[in-house]
PDB file of N, CA and C in Angstrom:
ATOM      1  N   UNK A   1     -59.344 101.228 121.378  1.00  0.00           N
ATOM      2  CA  UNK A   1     -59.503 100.435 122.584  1.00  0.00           C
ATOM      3  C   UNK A   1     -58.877 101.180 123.758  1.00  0.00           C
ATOM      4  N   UNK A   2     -59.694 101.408 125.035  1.00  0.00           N
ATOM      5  CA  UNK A   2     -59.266 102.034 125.946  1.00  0.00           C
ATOM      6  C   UNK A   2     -57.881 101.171 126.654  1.00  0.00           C
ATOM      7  N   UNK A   3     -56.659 101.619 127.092  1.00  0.00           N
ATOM      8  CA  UNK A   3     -55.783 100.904 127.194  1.00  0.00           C
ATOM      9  C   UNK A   3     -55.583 100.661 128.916  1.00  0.00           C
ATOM     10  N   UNK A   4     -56.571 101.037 129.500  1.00  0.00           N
ATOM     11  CA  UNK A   4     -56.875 100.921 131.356  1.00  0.00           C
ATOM     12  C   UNK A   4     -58.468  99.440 131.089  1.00  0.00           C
ATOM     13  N   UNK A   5     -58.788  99.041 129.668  1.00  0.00           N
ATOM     14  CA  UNK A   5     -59.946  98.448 129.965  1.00  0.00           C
ATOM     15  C   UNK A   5     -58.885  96.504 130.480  1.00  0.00           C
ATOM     16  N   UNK A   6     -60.145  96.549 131.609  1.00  0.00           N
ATOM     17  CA  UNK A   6     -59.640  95.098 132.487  1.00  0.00           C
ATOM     18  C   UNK A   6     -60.236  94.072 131.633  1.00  0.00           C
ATOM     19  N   UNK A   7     -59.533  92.801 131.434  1.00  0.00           N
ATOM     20  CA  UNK A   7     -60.456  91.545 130.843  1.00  0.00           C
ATOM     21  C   UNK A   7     -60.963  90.992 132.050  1.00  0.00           C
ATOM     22  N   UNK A   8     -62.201  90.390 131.567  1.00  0.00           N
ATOM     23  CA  UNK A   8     -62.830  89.493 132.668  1.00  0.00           C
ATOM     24  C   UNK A   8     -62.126  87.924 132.953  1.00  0.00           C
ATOM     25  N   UNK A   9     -62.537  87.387 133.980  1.00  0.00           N
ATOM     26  CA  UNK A   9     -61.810  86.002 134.962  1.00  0.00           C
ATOM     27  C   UNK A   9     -61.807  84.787 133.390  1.00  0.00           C
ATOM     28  N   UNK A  10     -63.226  85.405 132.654  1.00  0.00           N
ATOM     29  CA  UNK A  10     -63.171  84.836 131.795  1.00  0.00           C
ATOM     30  C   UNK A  10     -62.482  84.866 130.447  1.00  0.00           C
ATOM     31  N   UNK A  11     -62.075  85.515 129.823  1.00  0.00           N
ATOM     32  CA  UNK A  11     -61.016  86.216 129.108  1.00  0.00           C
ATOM     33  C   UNK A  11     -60.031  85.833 129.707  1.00  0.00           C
ATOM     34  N   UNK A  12     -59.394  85.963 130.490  1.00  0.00           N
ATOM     35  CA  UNK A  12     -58.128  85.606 131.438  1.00  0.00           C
ATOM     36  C   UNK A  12     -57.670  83.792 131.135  1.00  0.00           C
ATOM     37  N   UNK A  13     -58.689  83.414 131.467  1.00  0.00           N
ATOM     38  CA  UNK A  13     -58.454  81.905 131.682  1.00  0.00           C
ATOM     39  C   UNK A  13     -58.567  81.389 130.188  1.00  0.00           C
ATOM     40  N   UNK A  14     -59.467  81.849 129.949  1.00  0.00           N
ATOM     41  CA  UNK A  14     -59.240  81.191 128.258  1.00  0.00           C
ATOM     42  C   UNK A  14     -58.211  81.608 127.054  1.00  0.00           C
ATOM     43  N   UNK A  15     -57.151  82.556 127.634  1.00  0.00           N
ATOM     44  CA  UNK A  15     -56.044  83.008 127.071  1.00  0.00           C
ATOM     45  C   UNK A  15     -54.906  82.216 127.962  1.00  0.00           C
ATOM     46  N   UNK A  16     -55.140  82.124 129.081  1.00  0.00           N
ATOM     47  CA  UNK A  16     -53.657  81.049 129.674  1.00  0.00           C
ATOM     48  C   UNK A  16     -54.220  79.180 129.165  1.00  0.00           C
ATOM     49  N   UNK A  17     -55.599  78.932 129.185  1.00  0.00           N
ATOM     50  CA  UNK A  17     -56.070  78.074 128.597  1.00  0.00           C
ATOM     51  C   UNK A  17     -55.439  77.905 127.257  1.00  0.00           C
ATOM     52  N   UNK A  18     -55.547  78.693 126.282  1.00  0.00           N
ATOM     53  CA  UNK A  18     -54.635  78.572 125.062  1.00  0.00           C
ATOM     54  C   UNK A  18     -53.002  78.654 125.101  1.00  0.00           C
ATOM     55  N   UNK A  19     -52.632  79.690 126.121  1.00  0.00           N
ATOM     56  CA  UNK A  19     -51.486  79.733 126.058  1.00  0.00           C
ATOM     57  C   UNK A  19     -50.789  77.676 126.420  1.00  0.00           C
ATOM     58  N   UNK A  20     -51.387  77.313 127.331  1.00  0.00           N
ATOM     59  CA  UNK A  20     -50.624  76.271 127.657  1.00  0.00           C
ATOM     60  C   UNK A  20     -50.682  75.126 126.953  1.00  0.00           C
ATOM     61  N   UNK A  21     -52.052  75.283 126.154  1.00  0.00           N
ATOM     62  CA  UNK A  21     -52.351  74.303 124.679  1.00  0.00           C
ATOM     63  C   UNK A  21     -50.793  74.250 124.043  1.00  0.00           C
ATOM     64  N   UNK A  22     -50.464  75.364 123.660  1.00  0.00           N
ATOM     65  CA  UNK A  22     -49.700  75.510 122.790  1.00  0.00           C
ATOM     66  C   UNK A  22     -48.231  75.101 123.137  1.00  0.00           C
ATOM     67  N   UNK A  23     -47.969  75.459 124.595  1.00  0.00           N
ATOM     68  CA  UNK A  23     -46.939  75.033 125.484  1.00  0.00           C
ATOM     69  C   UNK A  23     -46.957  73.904 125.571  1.00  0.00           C
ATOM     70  N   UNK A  24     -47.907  73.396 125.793  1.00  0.00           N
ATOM     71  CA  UNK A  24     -47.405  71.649 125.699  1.00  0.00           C
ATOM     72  C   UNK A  24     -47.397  71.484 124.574  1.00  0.00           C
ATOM     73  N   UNK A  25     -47.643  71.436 123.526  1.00  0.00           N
ATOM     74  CA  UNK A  25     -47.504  71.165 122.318  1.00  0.00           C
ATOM     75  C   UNK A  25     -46.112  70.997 121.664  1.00  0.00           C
ATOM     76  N   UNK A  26     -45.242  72.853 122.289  1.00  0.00           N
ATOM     77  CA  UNK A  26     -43.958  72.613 122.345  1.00  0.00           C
ATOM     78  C   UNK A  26     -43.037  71.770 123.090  1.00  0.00           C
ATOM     79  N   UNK A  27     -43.512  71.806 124.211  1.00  0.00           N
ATOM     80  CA  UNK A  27     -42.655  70.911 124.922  1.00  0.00           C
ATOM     81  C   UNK A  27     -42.799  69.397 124.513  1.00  0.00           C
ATOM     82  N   UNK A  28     -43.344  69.109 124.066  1.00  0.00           N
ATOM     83  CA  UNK A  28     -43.897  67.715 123.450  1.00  0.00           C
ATOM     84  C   UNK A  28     -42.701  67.759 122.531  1.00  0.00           C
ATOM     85  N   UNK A  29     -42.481  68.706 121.590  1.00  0.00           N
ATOM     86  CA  UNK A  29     -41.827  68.352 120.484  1.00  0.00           C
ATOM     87  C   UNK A  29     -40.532  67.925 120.652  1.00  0.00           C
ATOM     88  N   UNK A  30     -40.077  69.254 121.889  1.00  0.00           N
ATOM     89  CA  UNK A  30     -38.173  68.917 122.457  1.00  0.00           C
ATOM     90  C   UNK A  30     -38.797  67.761 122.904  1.00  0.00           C
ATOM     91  N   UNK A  31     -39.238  67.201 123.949  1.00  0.00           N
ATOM     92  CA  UNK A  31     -38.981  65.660 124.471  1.00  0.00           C
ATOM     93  C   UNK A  31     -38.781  64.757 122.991  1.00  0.00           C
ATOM     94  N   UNK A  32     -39.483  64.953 122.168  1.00  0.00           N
ATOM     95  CA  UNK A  32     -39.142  63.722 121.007  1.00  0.00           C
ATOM     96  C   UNK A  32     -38.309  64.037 120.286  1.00  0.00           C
ATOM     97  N   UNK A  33     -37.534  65.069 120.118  1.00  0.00           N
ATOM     98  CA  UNK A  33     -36.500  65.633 119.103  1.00  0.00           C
ATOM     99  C   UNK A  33     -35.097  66.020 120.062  1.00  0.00           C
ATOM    100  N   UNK A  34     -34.698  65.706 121.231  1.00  0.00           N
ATOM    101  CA  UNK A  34     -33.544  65.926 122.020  1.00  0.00           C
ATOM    102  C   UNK A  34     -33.031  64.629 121.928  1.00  0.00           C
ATOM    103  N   UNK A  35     -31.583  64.399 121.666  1.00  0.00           N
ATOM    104  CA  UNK A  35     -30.816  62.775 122.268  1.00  0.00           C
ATOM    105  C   UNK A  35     -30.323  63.072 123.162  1.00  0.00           C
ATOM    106  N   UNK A  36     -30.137  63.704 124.278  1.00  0.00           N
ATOM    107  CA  UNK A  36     -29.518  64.007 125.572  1.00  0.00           C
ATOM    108  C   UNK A  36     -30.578  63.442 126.784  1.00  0.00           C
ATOM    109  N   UNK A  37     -30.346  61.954 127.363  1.00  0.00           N
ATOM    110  CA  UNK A  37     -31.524  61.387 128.006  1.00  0.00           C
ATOM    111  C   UNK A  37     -31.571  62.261 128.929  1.00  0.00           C
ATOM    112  N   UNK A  38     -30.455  63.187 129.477  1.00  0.00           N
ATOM    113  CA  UNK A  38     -31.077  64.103 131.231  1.00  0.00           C
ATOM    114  C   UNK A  38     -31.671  65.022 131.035  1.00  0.00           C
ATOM    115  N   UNK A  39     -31.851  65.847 129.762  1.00  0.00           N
ATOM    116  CA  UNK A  39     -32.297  67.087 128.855  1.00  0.00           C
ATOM    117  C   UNK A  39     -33.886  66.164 128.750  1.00  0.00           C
ATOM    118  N   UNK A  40     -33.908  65.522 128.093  1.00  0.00           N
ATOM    119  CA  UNK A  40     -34.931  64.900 127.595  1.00  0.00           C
ATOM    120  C   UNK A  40     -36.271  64.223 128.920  1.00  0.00           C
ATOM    121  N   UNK A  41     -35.381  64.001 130.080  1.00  0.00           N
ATOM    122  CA  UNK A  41     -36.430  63.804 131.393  1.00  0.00           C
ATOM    123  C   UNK A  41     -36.878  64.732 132.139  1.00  0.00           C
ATOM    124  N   UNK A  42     -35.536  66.267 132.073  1.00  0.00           N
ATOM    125  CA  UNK A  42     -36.100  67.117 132.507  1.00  0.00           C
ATOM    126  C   UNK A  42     -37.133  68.017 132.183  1.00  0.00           C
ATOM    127  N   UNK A  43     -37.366  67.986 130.938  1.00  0.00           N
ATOM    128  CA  UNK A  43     -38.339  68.310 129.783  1.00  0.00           C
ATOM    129  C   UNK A  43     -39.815  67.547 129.943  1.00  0.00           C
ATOM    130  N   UNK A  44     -39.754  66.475 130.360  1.00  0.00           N
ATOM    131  CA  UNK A  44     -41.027  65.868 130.431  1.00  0.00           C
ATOM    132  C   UNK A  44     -41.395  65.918 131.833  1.00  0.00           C
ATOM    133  N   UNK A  45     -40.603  66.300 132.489  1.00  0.00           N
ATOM    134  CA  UNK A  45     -40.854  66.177 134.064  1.00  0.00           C
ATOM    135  C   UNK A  45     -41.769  68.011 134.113  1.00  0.00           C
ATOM    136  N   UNK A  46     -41.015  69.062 133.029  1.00  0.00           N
ATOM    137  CA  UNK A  46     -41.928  70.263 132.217  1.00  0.00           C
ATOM    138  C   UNK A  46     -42.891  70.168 132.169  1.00  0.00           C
ATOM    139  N   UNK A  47     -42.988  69.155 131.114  1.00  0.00           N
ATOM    140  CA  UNK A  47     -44.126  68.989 130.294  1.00  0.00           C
ATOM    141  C   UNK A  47     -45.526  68.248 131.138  1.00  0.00           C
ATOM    142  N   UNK A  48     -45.198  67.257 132.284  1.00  0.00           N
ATOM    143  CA  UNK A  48     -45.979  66.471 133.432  1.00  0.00           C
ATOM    144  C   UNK A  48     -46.831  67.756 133.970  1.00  0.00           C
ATOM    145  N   UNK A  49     -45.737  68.918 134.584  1.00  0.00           N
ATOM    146  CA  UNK A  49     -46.140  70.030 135.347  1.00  0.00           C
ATOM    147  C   UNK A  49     -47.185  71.274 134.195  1.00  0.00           C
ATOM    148  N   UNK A  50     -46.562  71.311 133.329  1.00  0.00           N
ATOM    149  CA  UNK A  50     -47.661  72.025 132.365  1.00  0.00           C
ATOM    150  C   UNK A  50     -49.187  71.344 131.723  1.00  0.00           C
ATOM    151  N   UNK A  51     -48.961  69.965 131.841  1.00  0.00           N
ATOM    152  CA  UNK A  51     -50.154  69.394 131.902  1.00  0.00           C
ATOM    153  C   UNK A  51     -50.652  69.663 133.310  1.00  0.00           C
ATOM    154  N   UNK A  52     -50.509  69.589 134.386  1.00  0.00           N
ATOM    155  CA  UNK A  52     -51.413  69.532 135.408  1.00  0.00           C
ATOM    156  C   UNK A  52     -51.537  70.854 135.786  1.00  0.00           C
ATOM    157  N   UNK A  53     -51.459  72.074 135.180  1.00  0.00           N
ATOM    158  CA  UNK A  53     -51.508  73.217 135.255  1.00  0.00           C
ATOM    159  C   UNK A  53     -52.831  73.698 133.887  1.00  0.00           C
ATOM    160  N   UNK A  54     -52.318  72.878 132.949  1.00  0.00           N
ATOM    161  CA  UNK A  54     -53.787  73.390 131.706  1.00  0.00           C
ATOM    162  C   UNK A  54     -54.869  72.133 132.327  1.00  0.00           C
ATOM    163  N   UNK A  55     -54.739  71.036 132.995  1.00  0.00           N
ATOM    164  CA  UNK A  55     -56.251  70.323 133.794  1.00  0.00           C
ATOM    165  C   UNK A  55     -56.212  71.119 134.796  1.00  0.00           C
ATOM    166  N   UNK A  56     -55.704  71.933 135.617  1.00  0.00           N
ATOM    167  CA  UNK A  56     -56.862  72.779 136.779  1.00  0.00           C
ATOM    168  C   UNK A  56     -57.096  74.076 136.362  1.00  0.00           C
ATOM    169  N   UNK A  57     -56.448  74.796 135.228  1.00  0.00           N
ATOM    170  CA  UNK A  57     -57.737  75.542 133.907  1.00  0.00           C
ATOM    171  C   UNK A  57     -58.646  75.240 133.662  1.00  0.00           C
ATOM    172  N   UNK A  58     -58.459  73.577 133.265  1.00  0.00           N
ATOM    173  CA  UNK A  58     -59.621  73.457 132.503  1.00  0.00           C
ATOM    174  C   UNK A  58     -60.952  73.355 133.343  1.00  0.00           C
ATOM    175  N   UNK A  59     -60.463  72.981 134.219  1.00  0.00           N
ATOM    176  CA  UNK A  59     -61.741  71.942 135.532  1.00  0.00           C
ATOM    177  C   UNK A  59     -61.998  73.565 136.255  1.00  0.00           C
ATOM    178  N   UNK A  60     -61.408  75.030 136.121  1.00  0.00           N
ATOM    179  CA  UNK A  60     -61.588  75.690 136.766  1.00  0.00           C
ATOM    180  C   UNK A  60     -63.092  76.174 135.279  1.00  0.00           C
ATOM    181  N   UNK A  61     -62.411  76.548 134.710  1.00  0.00           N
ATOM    182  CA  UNK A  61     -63.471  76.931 133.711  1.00  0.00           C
ATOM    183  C   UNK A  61     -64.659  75.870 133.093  1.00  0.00           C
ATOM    184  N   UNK A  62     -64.278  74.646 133.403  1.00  0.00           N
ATOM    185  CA  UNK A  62     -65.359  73.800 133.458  1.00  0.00           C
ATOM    186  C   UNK A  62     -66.931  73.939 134.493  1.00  0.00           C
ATOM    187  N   UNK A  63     -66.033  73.782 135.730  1.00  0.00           N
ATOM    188  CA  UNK A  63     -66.739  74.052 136.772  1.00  0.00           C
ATOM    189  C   UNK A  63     -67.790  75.911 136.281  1.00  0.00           C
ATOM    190  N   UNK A  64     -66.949  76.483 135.763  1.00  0.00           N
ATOM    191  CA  UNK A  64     -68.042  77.763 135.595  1.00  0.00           C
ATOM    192  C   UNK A  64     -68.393  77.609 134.725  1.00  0.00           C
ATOM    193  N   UNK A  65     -68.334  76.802 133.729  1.00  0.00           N
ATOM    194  CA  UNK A  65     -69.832  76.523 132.575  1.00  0.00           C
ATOM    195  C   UNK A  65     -69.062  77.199 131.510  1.00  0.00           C
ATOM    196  N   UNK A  66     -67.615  77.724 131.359  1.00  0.00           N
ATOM    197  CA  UNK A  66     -67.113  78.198 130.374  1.00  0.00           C
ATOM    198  C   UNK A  66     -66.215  77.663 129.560  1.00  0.00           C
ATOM    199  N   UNK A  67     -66.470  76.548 129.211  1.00  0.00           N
ATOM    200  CA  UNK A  67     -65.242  75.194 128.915  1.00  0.00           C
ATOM    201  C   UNK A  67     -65.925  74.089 128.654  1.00  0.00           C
ATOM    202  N   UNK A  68     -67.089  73.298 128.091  1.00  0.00           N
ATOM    203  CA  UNK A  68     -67.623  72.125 127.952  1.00  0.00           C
ATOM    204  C   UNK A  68     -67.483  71.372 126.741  1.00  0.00           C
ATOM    205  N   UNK A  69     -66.352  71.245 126.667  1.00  0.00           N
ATOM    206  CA  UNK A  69     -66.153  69.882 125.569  1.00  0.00           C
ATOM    207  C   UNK A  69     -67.311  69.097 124.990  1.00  0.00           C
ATOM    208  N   UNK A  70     -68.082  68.495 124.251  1.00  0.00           N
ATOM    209  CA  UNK A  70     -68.942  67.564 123.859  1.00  0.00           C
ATOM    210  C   UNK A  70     -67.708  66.346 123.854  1.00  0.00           C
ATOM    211  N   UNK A  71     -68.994  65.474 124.585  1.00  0.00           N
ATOM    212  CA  UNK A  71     -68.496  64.076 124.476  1.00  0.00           C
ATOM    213  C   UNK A  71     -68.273  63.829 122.914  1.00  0.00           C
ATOM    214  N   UNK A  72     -67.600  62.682 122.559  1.00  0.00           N
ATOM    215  CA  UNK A  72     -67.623  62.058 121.251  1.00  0.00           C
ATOM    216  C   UNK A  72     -68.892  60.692 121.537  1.00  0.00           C
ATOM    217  N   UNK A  73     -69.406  60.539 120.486  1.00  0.00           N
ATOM    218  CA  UNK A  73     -70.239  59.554 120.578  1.00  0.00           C
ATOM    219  C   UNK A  73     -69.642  58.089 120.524  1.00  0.00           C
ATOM    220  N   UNK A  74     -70.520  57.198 120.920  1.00  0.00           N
ATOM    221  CA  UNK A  74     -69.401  55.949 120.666  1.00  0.00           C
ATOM    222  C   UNK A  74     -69.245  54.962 119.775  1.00  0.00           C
ATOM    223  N   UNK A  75     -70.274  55.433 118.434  1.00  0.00           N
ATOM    224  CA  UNK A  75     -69.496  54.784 117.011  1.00  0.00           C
ATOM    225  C   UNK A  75     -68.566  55.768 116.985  1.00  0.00           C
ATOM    226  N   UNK A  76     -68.181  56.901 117.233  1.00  0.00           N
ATOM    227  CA  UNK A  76     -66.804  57.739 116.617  1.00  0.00           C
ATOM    228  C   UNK A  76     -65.946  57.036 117.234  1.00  0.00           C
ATOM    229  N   UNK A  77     -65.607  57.032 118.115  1.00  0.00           N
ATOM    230  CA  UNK A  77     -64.758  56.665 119.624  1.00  0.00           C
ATOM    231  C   UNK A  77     -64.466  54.988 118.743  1.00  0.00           C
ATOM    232  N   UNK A  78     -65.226  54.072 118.345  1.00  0.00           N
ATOM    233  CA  UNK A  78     -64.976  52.724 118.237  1.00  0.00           C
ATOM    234  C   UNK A  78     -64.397  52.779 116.899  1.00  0.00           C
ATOM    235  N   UNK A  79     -65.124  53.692 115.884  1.00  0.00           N
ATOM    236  CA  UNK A  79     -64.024  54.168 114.580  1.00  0.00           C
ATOM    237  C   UNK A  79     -63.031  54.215 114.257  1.00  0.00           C
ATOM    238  N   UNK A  80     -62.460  55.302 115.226  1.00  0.00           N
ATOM    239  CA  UNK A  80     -61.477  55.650 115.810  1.00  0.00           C
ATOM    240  C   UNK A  80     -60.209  54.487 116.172  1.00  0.00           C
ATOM    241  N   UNK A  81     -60.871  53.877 117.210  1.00  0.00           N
ATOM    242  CA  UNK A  81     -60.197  52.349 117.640  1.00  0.00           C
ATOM    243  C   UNK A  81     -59.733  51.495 116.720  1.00  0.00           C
ATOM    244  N   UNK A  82     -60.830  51.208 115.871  1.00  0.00           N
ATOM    245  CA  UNK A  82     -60.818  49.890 114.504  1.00  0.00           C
ATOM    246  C   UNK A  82     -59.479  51.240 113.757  1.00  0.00           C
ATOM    247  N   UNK A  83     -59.970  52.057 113.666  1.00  0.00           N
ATOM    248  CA  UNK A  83     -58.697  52.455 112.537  1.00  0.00           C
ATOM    249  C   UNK A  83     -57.157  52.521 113.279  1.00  0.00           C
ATOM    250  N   UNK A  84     -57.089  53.168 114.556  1.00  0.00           N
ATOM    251  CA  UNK A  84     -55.849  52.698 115.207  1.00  0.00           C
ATOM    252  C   UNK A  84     -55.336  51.323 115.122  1.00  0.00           C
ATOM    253  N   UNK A  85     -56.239  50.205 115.119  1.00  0.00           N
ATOM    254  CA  UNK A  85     -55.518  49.093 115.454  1.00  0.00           C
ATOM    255  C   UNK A  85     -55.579  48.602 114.003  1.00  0.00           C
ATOM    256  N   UNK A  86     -55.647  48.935 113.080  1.00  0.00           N
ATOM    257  CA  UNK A  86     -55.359  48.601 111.570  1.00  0.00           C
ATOM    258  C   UNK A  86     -54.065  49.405 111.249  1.00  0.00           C
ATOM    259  N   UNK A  87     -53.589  50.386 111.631  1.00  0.00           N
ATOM    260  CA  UNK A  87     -52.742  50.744 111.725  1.00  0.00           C
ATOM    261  C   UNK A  87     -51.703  50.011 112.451  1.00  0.00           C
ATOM    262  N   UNK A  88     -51.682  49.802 113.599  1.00  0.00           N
ATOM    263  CA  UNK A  88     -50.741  48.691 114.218  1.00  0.00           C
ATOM    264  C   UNK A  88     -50.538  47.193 113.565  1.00  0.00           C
ATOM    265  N   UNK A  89     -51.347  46.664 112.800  1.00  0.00           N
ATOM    266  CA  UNK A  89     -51.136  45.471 111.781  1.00  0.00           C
ATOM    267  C   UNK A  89     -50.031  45.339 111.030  1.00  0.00           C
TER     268      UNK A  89
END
């Protein structure tokens, strides 16, 4: 692999796209695993800002047609529901 070769806008975004998947993921975990409540707000106040950083990824690569989720249909979606709230019983 030539080590001067550039990735494209697209390559780019779908690697900070993953990167921040994963970042919130972590930060998710300290907020539920810290007992220090000022540790624990400043962390989610993190975690607020790293979410609204992987939605204008996403809506950036959306918008270019490189990011399209499929809807879920809506027996899955109501499936889904009935089994959550059998769970809460």
């Amino acid at each position: 692999m030539n080590p001067q070769q550039n990735l494209t806008e697209q390559e780019v975004l779908t690697d900070l796209l993953t990167f921040e998947k994963h970042t919130t993921q972590a930060y998710n975990s300290f907020v539920t695993e810290t007992t220090c409540a000022n540790l624990r707000q400043n962390l989610k106040n993190i975690l607020n800002e790293e979410h609204m950083i992987h939605e204008n990824l996403y809506n950036i690569m959306n918008q270019k047609g490189w990011y399209a989720p499929l809807d879920a249909a809506d027996k899955d979606v109501q499936d889904l529901k009935n089994k959550y709230n059998q769970l809460q019983l």
